[in-house]
Protein backbone atom coordinates (compact mmCIF):
# COMPACT_ATOMS: atom_id res chain seq x y z
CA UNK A 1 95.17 136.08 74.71
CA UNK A 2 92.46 134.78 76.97
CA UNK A 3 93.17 131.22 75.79
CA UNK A 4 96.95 131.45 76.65
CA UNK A 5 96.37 132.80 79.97
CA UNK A 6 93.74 129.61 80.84
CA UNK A 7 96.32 127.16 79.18
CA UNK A 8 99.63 128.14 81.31
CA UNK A 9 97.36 128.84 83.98
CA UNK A 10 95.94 125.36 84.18
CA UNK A 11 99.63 123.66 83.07
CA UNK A 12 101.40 125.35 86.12
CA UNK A 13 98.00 124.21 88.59
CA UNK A 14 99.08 120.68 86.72
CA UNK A 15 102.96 121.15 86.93
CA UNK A 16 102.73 122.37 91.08
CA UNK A 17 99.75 119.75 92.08
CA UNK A 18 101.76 116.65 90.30
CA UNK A 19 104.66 117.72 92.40
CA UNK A 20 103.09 117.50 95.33
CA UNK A 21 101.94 114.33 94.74
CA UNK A 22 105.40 113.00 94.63
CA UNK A 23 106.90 114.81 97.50
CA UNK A 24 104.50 115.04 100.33
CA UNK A 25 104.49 112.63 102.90
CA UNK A 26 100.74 112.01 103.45
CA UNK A 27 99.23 109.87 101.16
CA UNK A 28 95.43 111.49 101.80
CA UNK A 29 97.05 114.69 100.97
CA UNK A 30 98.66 113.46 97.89
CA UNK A 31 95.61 111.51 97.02
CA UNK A 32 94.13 115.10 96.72
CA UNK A 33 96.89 116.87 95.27
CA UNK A 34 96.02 113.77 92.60
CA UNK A 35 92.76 114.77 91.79
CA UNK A 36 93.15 118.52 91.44
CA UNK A 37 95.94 117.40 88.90
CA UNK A 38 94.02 115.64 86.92
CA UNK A 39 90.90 117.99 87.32
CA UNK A 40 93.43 120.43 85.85
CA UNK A 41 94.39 117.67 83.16
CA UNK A 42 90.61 118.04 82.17
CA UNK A 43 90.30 122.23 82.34
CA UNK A 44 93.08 121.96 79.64
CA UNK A 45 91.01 119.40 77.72
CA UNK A 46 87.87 121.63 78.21
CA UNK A 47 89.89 124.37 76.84
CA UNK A 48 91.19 122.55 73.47
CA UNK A 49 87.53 121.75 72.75
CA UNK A 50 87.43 118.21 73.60
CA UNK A 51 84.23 117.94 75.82
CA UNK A 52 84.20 113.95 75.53
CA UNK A 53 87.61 113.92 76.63
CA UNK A 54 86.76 116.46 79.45
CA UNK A 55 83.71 114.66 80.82
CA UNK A 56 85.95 111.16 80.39
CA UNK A 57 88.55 112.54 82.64
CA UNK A 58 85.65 114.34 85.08
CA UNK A 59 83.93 110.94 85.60
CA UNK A 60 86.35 108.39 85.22
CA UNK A 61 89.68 109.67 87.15
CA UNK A 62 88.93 112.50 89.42
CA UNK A 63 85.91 110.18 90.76
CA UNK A 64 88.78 107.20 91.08
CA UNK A 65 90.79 109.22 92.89
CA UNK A 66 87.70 109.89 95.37
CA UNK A 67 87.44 106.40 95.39
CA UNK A 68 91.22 106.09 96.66
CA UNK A 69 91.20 108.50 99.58
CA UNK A 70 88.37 106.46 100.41
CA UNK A 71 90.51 103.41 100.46
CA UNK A 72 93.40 104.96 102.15
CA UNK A 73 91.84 105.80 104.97
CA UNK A 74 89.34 102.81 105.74
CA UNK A 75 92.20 100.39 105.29
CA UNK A 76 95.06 102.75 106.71
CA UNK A 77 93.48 103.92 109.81
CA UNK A 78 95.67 105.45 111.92
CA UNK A 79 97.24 108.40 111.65
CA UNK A 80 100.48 107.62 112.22
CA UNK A 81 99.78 104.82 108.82
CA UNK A 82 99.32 107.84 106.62
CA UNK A 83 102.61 108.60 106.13
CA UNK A 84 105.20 106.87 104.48
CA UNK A 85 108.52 107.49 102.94
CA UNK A 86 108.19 109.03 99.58
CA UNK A 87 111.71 109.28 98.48
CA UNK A 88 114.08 105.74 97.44
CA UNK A 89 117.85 105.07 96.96
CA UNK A 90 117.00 105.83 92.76
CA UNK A 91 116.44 109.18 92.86
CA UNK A 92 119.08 110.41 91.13
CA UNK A 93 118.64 107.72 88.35
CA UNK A 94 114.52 108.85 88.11
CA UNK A 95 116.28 112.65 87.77
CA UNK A 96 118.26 111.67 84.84
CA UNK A 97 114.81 109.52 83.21
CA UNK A 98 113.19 113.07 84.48
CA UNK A 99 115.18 115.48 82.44
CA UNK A 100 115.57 113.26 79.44
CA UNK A 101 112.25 113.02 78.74
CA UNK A 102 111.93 116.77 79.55
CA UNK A 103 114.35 117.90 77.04
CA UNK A 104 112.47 115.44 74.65
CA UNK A 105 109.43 116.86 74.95
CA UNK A 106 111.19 120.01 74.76
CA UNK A 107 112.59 119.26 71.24
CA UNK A 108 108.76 117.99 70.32
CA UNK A 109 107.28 121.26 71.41
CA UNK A 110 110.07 122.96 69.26
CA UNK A 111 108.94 121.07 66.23
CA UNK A 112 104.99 122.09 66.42
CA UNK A 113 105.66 125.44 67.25
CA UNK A 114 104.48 128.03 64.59
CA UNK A 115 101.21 125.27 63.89
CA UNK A 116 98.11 127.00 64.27
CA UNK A 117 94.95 125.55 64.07
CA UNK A 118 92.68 126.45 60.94
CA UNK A 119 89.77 126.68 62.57
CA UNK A 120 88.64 126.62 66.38
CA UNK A 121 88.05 123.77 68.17
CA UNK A 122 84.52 121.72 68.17
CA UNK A 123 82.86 120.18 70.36
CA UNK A 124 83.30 116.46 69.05
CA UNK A 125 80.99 114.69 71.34
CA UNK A 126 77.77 114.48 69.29
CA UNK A 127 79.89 112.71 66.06
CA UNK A 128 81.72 110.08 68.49
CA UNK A 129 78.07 109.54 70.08
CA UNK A 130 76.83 108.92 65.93
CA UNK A 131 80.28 106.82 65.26
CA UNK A 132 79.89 104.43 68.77
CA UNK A 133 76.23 104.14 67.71
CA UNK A 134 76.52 103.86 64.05
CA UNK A 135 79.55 101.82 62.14
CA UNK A 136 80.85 100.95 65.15
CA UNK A 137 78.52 99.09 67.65
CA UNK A 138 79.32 95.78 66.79
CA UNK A 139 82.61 96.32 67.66
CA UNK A 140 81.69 98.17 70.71
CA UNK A 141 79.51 96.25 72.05
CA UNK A 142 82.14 93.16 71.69
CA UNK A 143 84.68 95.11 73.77
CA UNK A 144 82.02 95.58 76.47
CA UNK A 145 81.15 91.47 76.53
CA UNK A 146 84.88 91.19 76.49
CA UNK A 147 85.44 93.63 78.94
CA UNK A 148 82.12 91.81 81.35
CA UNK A 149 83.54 88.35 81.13
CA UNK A 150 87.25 89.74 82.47
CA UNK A 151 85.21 91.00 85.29
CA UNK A 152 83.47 87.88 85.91
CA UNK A 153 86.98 85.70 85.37
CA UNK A 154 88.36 87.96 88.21
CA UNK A 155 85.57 87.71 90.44
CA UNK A 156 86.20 83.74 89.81
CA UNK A 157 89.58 84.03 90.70
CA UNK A 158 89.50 85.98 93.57
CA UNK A 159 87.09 83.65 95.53
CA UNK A 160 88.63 81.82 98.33
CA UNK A 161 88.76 78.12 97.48
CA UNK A 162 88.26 76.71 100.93
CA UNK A 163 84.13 77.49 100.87
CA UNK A 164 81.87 74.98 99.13
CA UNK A 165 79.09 77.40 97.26
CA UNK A 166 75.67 75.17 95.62
């Protein structure tokens, strides 16, 4: 009981805060309608038991979206820069993507329901800890040399050419 009340809880804080995001004019304001939908996103990842997915979405995107107000308003300014038209000539063609993919998910959500877990969630963040350090850290550690010399290429790439460096 407890469970369902923290789960539609969080998904209406999720629904209301992503709709905000969409249809306010200021973008600091919708920068922090942003983060308290994805801080949401992780309370319902929290409450399915996945810690490492909770922390990931703590540290990664609510701390990005700090990052972006940041942004905003160091290379917006003014006042008056903050806000901008939120609404296009597509809207009704984004309505109809809208509501098709709502009644998909719909039908999805109609499939799985009656599944019930057989046992309660886990936390599952000492066994990916053992797997990234175990059978897979050659592989990891290759994505993180792969990831380090895309960094470096775009540093390269985003010098300015005119500038002569020893």
């Amino acid at each position: 009981m407890l469970e369902a009340i923290v789960f539609w809880s969080l998904a209406g804080l999720v629904l209301l805060s992503a709709l905000a995001v969409v249809t306010l004019r200021n973008t600091v304001h919708s920068s922090l309608f942003l983060g308290l939908s994805l801080a949401g996103v992780a309370g319902l990842f929290a409450s399915l038991g996945a810690d490492f997915l909770f922390a990931a979405q703590i540290m990664v995107y609510v701390s990005g979206i700090a990052v972006l107000i940041l942004f905003a308003v160091m290379l917006l300014g003014r006042a008056s820069d903050l806000h901008l038209r939120q609404v296009n000539d597509l809207w009704p063609t984004a309505l109809l993507v809208c509501v098709v993919a709502g009644a998909g998910l719909f039908k999805v959500a109609a499939f799985f329901e009656g599944i019930v877990a057989l046992e309660p969630p886990a936390p599952g963040t000492r066994a990916i800890g053992r797997l990234m350090l175990g059978d897979c850290l050659l592989p990891f550690e290759l994505v993180s040399l792969a990831l380090l010399a895309a960094l470096i290429g775009a540093v390269f790439f985003c010098r300015s050419g005119g500038e002569e460096n020893p």
